[in-house]
Structure formats: C-alpha cells, structure tokens
Protein backbone atom coordinates (compact mmCIF):
# COMPACT_ATOMS: atom_id res chain seq x y z
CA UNK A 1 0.00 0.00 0.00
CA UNK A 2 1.46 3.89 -0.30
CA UNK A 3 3.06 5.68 -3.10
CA UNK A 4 6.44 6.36 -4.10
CA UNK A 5 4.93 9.33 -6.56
CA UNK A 6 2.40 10.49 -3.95
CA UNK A 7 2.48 12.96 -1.29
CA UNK A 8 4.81 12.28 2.12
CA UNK A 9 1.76 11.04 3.70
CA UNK A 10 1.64 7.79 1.13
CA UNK A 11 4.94 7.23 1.45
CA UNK A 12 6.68 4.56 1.85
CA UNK A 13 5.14 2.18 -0.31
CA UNK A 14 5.04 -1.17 1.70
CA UNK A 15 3.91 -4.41 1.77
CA UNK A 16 1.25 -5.05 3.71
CA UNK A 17 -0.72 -8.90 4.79
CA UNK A 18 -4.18 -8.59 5.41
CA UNK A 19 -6.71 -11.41 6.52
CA UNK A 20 -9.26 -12.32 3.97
CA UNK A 21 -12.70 -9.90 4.59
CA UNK A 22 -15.81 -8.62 2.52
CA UNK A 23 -15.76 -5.29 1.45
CA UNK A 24 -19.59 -4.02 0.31
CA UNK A 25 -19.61 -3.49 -3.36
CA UNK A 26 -21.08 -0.15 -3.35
CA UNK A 27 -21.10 2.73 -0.86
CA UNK A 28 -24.20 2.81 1.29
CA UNK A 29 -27.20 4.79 -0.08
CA UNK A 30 -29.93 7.08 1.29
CA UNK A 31 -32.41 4.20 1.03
CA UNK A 32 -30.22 2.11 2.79
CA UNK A 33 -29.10 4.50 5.93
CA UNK A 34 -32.88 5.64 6.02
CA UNK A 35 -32.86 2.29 7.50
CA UNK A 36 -31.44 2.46 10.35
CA UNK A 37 -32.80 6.05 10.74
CA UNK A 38 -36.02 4.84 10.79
CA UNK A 39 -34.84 1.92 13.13
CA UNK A 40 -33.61 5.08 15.72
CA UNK A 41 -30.29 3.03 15.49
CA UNK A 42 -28.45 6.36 12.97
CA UNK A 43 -28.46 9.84 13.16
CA UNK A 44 -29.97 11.71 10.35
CA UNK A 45 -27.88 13.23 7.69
CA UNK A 46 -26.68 16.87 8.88
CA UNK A 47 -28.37 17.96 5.00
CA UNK A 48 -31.98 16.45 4.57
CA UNK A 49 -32.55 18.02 0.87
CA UNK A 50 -30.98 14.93 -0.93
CA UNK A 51 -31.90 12.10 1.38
CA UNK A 52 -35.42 13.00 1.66
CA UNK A 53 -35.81 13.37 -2.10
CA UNK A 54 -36.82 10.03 -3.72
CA UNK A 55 -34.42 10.79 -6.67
CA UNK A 56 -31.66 10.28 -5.20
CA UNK A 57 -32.55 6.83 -2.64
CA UNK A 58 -30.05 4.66 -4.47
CA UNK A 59 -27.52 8.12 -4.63
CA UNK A 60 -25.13 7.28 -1.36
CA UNK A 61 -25.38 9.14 1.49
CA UNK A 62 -23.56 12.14 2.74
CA UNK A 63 -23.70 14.52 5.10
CA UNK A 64 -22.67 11.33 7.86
CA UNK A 65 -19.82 11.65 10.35
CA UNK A 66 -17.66 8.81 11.00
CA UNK A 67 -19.47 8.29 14.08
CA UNK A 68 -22.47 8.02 11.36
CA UNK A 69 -20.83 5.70 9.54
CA UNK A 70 -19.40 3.18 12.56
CA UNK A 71 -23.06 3.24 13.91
CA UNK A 72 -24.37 1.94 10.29
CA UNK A 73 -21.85 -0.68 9.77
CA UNK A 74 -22.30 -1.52 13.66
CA UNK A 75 -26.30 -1.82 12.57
CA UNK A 76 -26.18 -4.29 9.60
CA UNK A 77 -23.17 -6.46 11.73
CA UNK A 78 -20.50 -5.41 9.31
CA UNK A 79 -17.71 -2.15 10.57
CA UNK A 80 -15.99 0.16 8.37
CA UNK A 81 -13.06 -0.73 6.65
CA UNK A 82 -8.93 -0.22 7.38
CA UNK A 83 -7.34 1.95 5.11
CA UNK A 84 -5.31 -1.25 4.44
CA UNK A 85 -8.20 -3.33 3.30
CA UNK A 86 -10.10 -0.06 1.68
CA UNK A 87 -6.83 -0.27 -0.64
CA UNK A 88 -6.42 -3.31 -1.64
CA UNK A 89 -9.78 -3.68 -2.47
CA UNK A 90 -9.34 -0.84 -4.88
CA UNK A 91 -5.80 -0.94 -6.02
CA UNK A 92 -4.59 -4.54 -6.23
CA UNK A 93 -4.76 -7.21 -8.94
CA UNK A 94 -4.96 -10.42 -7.42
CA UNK A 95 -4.44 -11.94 -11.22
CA UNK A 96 -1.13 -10.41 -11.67
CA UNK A 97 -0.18 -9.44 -8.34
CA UNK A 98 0.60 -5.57 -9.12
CA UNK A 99 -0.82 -2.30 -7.49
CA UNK A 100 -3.14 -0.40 -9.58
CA UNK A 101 -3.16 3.68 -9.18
CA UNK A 102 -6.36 3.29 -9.87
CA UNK A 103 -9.06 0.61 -9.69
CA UNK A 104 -9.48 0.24 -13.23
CA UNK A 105 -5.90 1.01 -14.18
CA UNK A 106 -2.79 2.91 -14.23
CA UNK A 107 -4.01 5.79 -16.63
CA UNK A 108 -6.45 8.33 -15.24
CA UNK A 109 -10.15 8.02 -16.94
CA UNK A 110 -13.05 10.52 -15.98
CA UNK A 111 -15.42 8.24 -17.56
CA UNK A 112 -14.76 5.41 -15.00
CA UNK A 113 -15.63 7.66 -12.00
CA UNK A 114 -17.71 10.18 -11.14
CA UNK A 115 -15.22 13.29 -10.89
CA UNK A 116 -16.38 16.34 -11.88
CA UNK A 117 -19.45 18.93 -11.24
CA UNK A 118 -19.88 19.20 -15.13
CA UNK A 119 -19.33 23.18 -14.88
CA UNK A 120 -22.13 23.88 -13.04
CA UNK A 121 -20.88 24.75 -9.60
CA UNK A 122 -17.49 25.98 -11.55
CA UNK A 123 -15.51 26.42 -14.84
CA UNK A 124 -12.80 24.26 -13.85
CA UNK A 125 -11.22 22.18 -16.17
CA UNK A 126 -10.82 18.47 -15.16
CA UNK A 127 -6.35 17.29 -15.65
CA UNK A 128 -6.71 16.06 -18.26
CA UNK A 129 -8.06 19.22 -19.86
CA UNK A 130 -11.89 17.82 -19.98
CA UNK A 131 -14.81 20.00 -19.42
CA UNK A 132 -17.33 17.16 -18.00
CA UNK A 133 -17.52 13.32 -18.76
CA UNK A 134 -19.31 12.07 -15.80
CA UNK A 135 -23.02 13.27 -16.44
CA UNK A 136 -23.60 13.89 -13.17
CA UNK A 137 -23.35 17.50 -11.50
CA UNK A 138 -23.15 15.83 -7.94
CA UNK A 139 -23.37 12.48 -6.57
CA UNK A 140 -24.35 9.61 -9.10
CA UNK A 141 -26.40 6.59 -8.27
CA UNK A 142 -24.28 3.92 -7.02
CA UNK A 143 -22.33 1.37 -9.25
CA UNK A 144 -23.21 4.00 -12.46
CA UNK A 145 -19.58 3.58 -13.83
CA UNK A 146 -18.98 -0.44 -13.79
CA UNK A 147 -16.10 0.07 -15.91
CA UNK A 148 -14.37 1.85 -13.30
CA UNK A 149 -14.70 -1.33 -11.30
CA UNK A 150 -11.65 -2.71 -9.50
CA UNK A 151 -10.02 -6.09 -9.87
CA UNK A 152 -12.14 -7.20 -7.08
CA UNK A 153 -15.46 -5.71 -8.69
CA UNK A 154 -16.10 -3.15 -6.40
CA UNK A 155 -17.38 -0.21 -7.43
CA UNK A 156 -17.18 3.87 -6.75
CA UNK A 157 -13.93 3.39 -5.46
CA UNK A 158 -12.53 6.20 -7.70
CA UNK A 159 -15.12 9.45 -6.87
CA UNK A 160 -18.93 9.74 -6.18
CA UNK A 161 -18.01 10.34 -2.09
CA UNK A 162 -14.92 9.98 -0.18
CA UNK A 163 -15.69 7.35 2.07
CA UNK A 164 -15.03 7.33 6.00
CA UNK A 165 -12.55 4.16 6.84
CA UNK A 166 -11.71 2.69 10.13
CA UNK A 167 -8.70 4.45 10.89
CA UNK A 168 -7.72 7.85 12.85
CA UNK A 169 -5.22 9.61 11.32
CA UNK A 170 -2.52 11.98 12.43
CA UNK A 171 -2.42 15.42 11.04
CA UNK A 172 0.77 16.33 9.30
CA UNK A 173 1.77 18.46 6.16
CA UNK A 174 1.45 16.13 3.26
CA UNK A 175 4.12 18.37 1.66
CA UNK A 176 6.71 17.95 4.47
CA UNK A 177 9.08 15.24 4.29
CA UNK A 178 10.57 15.52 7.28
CA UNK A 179 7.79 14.22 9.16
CA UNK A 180 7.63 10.81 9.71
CA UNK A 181 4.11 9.20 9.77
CA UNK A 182 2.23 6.26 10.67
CA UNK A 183 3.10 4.96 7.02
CA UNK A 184 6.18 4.50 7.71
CA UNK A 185 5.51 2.74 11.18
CA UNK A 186 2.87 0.87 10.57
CA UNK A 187 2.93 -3.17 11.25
CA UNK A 188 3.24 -5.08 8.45
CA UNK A 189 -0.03 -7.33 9.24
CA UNK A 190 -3.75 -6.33 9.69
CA UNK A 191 -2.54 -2.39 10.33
CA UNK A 192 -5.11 -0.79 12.08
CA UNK A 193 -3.71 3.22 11.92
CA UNK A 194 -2.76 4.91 15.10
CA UNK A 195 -4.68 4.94 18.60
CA UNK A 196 -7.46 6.70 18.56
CA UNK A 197 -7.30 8.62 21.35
CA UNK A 198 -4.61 10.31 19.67
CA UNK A 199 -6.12 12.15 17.38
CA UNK A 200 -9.80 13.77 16.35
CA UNK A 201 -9.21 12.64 12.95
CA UNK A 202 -10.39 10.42 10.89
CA UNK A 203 -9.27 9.40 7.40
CA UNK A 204 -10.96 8.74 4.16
CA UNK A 205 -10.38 7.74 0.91
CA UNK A 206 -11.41 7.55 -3.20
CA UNK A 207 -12.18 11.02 -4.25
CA UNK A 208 -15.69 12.05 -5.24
CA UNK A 209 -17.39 14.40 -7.29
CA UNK A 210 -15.53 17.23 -6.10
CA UNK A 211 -12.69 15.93 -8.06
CA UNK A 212 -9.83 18.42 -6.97
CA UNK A 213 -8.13 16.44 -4.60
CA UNK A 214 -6.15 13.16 -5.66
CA UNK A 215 -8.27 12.33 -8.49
CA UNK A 216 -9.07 9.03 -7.24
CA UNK A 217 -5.84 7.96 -7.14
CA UNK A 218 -6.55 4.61 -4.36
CA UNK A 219 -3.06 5.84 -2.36
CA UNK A 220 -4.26 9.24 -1.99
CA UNK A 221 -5.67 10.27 1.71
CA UNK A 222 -7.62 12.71 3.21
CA UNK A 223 -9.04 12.99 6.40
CA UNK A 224 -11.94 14.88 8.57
CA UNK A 225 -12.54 15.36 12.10
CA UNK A 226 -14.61 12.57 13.42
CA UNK A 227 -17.97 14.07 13.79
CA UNK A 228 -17.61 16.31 10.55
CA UNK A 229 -20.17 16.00 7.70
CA UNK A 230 -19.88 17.10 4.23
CA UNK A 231 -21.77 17.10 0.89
CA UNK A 232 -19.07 14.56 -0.73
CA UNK A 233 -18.22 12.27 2.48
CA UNK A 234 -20.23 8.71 2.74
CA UNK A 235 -18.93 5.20 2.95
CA UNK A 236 -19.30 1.54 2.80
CA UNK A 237 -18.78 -1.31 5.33
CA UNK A 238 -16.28 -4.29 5.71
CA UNK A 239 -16.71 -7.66 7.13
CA UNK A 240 -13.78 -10.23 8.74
CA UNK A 241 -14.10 -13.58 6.96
C-alpha cells in the first residue's frame, strides 16, 4: 500500500498482509441509511434536501460523520473498513499481483468515476483538460460507472463520495518530508492506523465528485474530524471472513 509518486503522507510504499474480509460493493445509499434512521439506530444526515428526495434513494449518502458511519456498519453487523483493506480492495490485482493507481488502471479516466461537477458549480477544467464526462453534476447513483470497477469488482472506489474508513489519522503536512508518519511505522499485518485517542481525525479515501483532490488515485488520503459532515463524504462497510 502507499506511493512512491504520492504525497509524504503515502509514502513509503510497503507491503502489507491482510486477513481475507468482505468489502460491500457499493457505498451505502440514502435508502439504505434511512434504515437504520427509521430503526432510531443512525443519526440523520446533517443535510436532509438529498436524502429525503426520492431521486436520489439509491444516490449514497452524505452529510454522515464517522461516528455516522461506525453506527451503520455496527447496525447491519459489518464495521468500516482499514485503510489497508479499503486499498487493496481498490488498487490490487490479485491476477497479476501488481498495485493499480487506480481501480481500473494505471491511466487516469473521468469516464470510470464520477469526478467532476460538469461546470455547473465551476468552470474548472478536469487534468486532463476535460470539461465534463461524468453526467452527473453531484453524486451519481451507485455502481453507475462499472467500468471503473476494480479487480475485485467493487465499485465507486474512484469518486462519487470519499468514504469514512476505520482508521484515525494523524495530522501532518502532506508536503513535508521531514515528518515521519504512521506509514512509515505501521505493522506489516492487519494495520489498524494509530490509537485513537490520539487524534480527532479520521481518514478517508477515493475522491468524489468534487474531483480536486487526488483524483481518485486509491493511495491518496484525506481525512476529517470525526464528527464532521460534508456534501461529498459517505462510505461503505467491511466484514472479517
């Protein structure tokens, strides 16, 4: 897992073992967090426009701390996934054993993920000089870009919502390579990121449609405050074997 290319907070690349585990194939939707809502097991969304609007039930959720998130995957028996397990499931071939920077490929592809507001909410040109390619001004319904799956056939791990993983994080300057982090600490088996109670952060991964950061790229990282909620922040669960 990690990047050579990426920013000092992928780096190093290393080798990682994990246990086998189930990853869901899509992030969760409204429909399916109204759920537990309803079941007075989850908090609402901080935003009720989108998850109250029929249109967008199978769109996934957002607006959902990580606190949201644990107390989903707590409800349906499942629990969020490591940022180890989050990227393998989206960056390694198991048929050819070799790390993807993305989980269709090695060559970026806004057609594979949803990326980009389309211009509506700005002019901004996508990298790879593209206006729009996605469709979608905002969120997309889930698994609407199956050739953007990864090896593994999950799907939406490159954009639509970051998506919350198990793992606090430690706040350093990404551009700074003088500070070490847990990267380049972490055990080499079933890492589970730093102690909690060290930090109010919580990280995420996979880009969304607010494409500026990463790009998808499955070694890029970002993280939130714990109980923060955004418009492009959801998730999916994990499940031990």
């Amino acid at each position: 897992m990690g990047s050579e290319v990426g920013l000092t907070d992928e780096q190093p690349a290393h080798i990682v073992v994990l246990d086998a585990f189930w990853i869901d194939q899509t992030e969760v939707t409204n429909a399916m967090y109204s759920e537990c809502v309803e079941a007075g097991k989850c908090n609402e969304p901080f935003d009720l426009a989108a998850y109250n609007d029929p249109q967008y039930s199978d769109h996934p959720v957002f607006y959902v701390s990580w606190s949201d998130a644990v107390a989903y995957c707590s409800w349906v028996d499942r629990r969020l996934p490591t940022e180890a397990e989050w990227e393998k499931a989206a960056s390694w071939n198991p048929s050819t054993n070799q790390k993807l920077v993305y989980p269709w490929g090695n060559d970026y592809d806004c057609a594979k993920g949803n990326f980009d507001d389309e211009t509506e909410l700005d002019a901004s040109l996508m990298h790879d000089g593209s206006l729009s390619c996605d469709g979608y001004a905002r969120t997309a319904p889930v698994g609407s870009f199956p050739a953007g799956a990864s090896p593994y056939g999950a799907l939406d791990l490159g954009g639509n919502v970051w998506e919350w993983v198990h793992d606090a994080f430690i706040e350093v300057d990404p551009f700074d390579a003088t500070i070490q982090n847990y990267y380049a600490m972490s055990p080499a088996v079933n890492p589970m990121g730093v102690d909690p109670a060290t930090s109010e952060y919580r990280s995420m991964r996979g880009g969304s449609w607010n494409w500026t950061f990463g790009f998808g790229r499955a070694a890029y990282r970002l993280w939130y405050g714990k109980d923060d909620r955004y418009d492009a922040v959801g998730f999916r669960c994990a499940l031990s074997d």
